[in-house]
N, C-alpha and C. Protein backbone atom coordinates (compact mmCIF):
# COMPACT_ATOMS: atom_id res chain seq x y z
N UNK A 1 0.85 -1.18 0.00
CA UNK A 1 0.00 0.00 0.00
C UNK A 1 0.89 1.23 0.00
N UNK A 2 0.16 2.14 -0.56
CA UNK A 2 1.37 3.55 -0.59
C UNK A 2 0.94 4.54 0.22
N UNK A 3 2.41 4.85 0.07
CA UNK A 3 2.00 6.15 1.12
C UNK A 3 1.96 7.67 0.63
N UNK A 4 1.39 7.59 -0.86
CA UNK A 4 1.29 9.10 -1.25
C UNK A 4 -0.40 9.51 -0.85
N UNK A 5 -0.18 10.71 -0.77
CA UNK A 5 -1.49 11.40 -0.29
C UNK A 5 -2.64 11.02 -1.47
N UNK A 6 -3.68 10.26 -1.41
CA UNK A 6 -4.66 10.22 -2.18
C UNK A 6 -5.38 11.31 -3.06
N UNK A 7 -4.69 12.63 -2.45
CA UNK A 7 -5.57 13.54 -3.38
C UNK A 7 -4.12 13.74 -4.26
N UNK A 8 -3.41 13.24 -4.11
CA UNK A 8 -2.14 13.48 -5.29
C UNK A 8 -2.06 11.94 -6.45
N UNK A 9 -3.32 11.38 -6.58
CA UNK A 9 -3.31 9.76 -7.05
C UNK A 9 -4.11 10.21 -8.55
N UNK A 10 -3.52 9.83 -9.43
CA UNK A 10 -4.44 9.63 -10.67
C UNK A 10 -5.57 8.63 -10.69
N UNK A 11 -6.82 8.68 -11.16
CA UNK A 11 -7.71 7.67 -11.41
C UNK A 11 -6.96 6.44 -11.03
N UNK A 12 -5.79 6.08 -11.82
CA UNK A 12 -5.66 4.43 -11.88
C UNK A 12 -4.97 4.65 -10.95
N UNK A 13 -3.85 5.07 -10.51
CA UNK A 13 -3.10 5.09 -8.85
C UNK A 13 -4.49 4.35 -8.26
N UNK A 14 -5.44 5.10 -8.18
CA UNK A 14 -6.17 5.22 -6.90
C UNK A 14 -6.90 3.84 -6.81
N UNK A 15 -7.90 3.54 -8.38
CA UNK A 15 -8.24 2.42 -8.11
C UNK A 15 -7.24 0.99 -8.25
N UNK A 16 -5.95 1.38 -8.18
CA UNK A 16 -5.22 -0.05 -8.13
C UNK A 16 -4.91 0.10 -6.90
N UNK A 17 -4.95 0.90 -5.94
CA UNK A 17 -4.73 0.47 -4.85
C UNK A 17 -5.91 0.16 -4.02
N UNK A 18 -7.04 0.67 -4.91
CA UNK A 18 -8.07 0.04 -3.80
C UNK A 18 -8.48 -1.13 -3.89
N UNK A 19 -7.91 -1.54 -5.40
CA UNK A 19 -8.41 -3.05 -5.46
C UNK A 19 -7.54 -3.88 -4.57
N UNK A 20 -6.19 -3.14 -4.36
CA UNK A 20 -5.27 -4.18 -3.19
C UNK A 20 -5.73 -4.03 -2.31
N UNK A 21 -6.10 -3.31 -1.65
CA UNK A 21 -7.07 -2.63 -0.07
C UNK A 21 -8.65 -3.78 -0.14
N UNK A 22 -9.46 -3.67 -1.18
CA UNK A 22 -10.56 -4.46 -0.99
C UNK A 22 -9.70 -6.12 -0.90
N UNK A 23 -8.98 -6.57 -1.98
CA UNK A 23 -8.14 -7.79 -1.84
C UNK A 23 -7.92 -8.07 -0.15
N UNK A 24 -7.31 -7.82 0.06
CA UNK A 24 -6.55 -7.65 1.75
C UNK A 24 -7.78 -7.76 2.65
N UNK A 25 -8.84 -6.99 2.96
CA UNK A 25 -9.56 -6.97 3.51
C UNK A 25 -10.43 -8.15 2.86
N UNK A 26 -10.47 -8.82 1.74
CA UNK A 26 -11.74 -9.69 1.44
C UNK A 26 -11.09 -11.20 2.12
N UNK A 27 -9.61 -11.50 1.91
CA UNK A 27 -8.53 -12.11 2.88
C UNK A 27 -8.95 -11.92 3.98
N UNK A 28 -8.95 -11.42 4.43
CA UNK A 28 -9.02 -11.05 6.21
C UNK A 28 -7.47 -11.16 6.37
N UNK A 29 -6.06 -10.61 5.72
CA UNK A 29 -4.86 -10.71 6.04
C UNK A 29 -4.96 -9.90 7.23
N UNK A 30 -5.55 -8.97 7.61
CA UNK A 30 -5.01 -7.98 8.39
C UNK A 30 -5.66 -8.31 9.90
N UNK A 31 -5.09 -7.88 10.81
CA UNK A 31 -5.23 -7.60 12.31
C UNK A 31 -6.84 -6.55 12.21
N UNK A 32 -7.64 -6.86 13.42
CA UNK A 32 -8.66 -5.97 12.78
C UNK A 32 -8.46 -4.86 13.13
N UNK A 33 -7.61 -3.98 14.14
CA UNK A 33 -6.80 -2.54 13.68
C UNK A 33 -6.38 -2.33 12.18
N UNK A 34 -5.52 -2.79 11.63
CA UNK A 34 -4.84 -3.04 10.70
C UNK A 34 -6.17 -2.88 9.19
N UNK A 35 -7.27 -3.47 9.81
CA UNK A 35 -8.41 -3.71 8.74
C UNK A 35 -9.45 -2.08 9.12
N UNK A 36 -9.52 -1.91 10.20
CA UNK A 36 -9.77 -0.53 10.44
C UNK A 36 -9.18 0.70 9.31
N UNK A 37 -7.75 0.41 9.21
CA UNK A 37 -6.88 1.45 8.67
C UNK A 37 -7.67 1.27 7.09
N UNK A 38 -7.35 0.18 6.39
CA UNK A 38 -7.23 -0.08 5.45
C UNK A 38 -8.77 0.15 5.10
N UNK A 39 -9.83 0.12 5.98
CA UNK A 39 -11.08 -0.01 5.64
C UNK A 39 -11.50 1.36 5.29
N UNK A 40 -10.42 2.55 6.20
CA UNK A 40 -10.58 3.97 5.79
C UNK A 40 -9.79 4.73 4.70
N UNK A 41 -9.04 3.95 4.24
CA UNK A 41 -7.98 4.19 3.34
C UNK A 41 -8.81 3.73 2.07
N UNK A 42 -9.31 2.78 1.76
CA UNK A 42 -10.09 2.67 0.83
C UNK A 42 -11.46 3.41 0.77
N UNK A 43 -12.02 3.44 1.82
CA UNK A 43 -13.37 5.23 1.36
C UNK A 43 -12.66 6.05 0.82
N UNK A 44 -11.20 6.25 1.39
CA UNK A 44 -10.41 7.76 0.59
C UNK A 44 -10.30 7.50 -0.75
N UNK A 45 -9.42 6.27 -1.06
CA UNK A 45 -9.46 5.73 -2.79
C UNK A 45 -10.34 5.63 -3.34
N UNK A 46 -11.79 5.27 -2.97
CA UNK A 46 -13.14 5.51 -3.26
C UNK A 46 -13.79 6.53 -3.89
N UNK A 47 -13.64 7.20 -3.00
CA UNK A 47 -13.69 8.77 -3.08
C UNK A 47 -13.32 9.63 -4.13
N UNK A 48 -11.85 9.28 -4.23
CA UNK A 48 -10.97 10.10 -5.27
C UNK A 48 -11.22 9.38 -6.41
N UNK A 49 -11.43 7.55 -6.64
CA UNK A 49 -11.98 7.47 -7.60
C UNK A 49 -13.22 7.99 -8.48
N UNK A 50 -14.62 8.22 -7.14
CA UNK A 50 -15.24 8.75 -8.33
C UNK A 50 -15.48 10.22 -8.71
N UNK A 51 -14.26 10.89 -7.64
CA UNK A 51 -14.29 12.20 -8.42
C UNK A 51 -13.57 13.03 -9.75
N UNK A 52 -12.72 11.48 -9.71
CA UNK A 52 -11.94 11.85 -11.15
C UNK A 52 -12.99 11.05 -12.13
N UNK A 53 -13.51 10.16 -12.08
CA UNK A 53 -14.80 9.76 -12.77
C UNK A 53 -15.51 10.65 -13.47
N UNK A 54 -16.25 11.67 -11.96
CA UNK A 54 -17.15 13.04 -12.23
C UNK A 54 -16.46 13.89 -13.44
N UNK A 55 -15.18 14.45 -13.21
CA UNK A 55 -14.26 15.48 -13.56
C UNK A 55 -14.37 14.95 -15.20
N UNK A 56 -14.01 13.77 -15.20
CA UNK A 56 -14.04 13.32 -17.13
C UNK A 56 -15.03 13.06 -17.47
N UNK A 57 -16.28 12.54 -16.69
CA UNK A 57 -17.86 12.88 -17.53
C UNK A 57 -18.23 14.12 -17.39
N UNK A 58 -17.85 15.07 -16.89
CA UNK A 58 -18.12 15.98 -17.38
C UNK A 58 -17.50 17.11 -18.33
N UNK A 59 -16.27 16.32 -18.90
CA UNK A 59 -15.08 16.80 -19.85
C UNK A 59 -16.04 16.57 -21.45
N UNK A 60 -16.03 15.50 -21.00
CA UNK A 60 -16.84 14.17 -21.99
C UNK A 60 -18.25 14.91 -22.43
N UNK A 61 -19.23 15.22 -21.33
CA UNK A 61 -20.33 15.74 -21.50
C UNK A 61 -19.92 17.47 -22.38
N UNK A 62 -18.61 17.96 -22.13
CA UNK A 62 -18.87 19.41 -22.75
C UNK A 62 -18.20 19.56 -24.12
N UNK A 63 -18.01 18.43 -25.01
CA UNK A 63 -17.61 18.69 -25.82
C UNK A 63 -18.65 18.38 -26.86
N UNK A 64 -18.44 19.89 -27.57
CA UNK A 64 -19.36 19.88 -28.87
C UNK A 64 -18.97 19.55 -30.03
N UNK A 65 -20.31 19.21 -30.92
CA UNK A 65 -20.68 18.71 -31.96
C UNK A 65 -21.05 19.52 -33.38
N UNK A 66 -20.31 19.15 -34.48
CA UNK A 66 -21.15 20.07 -35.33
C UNK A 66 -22.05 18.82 -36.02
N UNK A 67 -22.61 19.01 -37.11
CA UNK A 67 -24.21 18.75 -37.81
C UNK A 67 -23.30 16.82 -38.29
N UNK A 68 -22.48 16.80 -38.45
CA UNK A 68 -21.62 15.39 -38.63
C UNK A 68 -21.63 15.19 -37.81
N UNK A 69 -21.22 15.60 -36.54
CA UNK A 69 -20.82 14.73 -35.79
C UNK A 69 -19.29 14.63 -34.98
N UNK A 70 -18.42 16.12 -36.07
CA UNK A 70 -17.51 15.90 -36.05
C UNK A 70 -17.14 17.12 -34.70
N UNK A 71 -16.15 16.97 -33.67
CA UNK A 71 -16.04 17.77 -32.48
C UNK A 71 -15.68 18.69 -32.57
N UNK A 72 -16.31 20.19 -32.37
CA UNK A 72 -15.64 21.22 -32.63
C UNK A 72 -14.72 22.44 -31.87
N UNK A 73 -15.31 21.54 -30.22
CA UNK A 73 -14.78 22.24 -29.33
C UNK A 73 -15.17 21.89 -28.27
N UNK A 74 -15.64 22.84 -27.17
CA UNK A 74 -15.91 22.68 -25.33
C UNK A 74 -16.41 23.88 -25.24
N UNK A 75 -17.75 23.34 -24.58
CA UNK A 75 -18.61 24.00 -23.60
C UNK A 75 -18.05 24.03 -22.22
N UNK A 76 -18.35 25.36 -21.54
CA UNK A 76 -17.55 25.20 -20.30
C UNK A 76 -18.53 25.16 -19.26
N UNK A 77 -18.69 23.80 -18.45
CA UNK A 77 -19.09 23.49 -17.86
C UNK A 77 -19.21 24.40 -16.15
N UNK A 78 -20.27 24.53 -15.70
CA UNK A 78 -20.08 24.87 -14.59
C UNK A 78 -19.69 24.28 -13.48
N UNK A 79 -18.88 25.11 -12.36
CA UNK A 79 -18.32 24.47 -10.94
C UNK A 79 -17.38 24.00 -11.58
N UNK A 80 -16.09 23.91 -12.80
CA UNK A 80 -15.03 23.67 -12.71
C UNK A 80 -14.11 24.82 -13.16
């Protein structure tokens, strides 16, 4: 498990470590302190996963279209 700050994790940082975090905990490897930690460490990876989720559907959602089909640019979305 790492020890960089979760809000410094790209999408995949974040969900490859939570899949080791859910792994571990679906094991029961850990001490249940130990499963405490990890049980809050993954809401954080959680978390940051689906806000980088949010952040690219709504990248996704602001890009426009002309009469083809073909992309002509970005709408700028509000709250970013």
């Amino acid at each position: 498990m790492s020890e960089r700050p979760v809000s410094e994790m790209s999408f995949e940082e974040a969900m490859r470590e939570l899949e080791e975090v859910v792994g571990k905990l679906e094991r029961g490897d850990a001490a249940l302190a130990d499963s405490i930690t990890l049980y809050e460490r993954g809401a954080e990876l959680k978390k940051r996963c689906e806000t980088k989720l949010k952040e690219a559907e709504e990248k996704v959602a602001a890009i426009t279209l002309d009469r083809d089909g073909t992309p002509t640019g970005t709408t700028p979305v509000e709250g970013l």
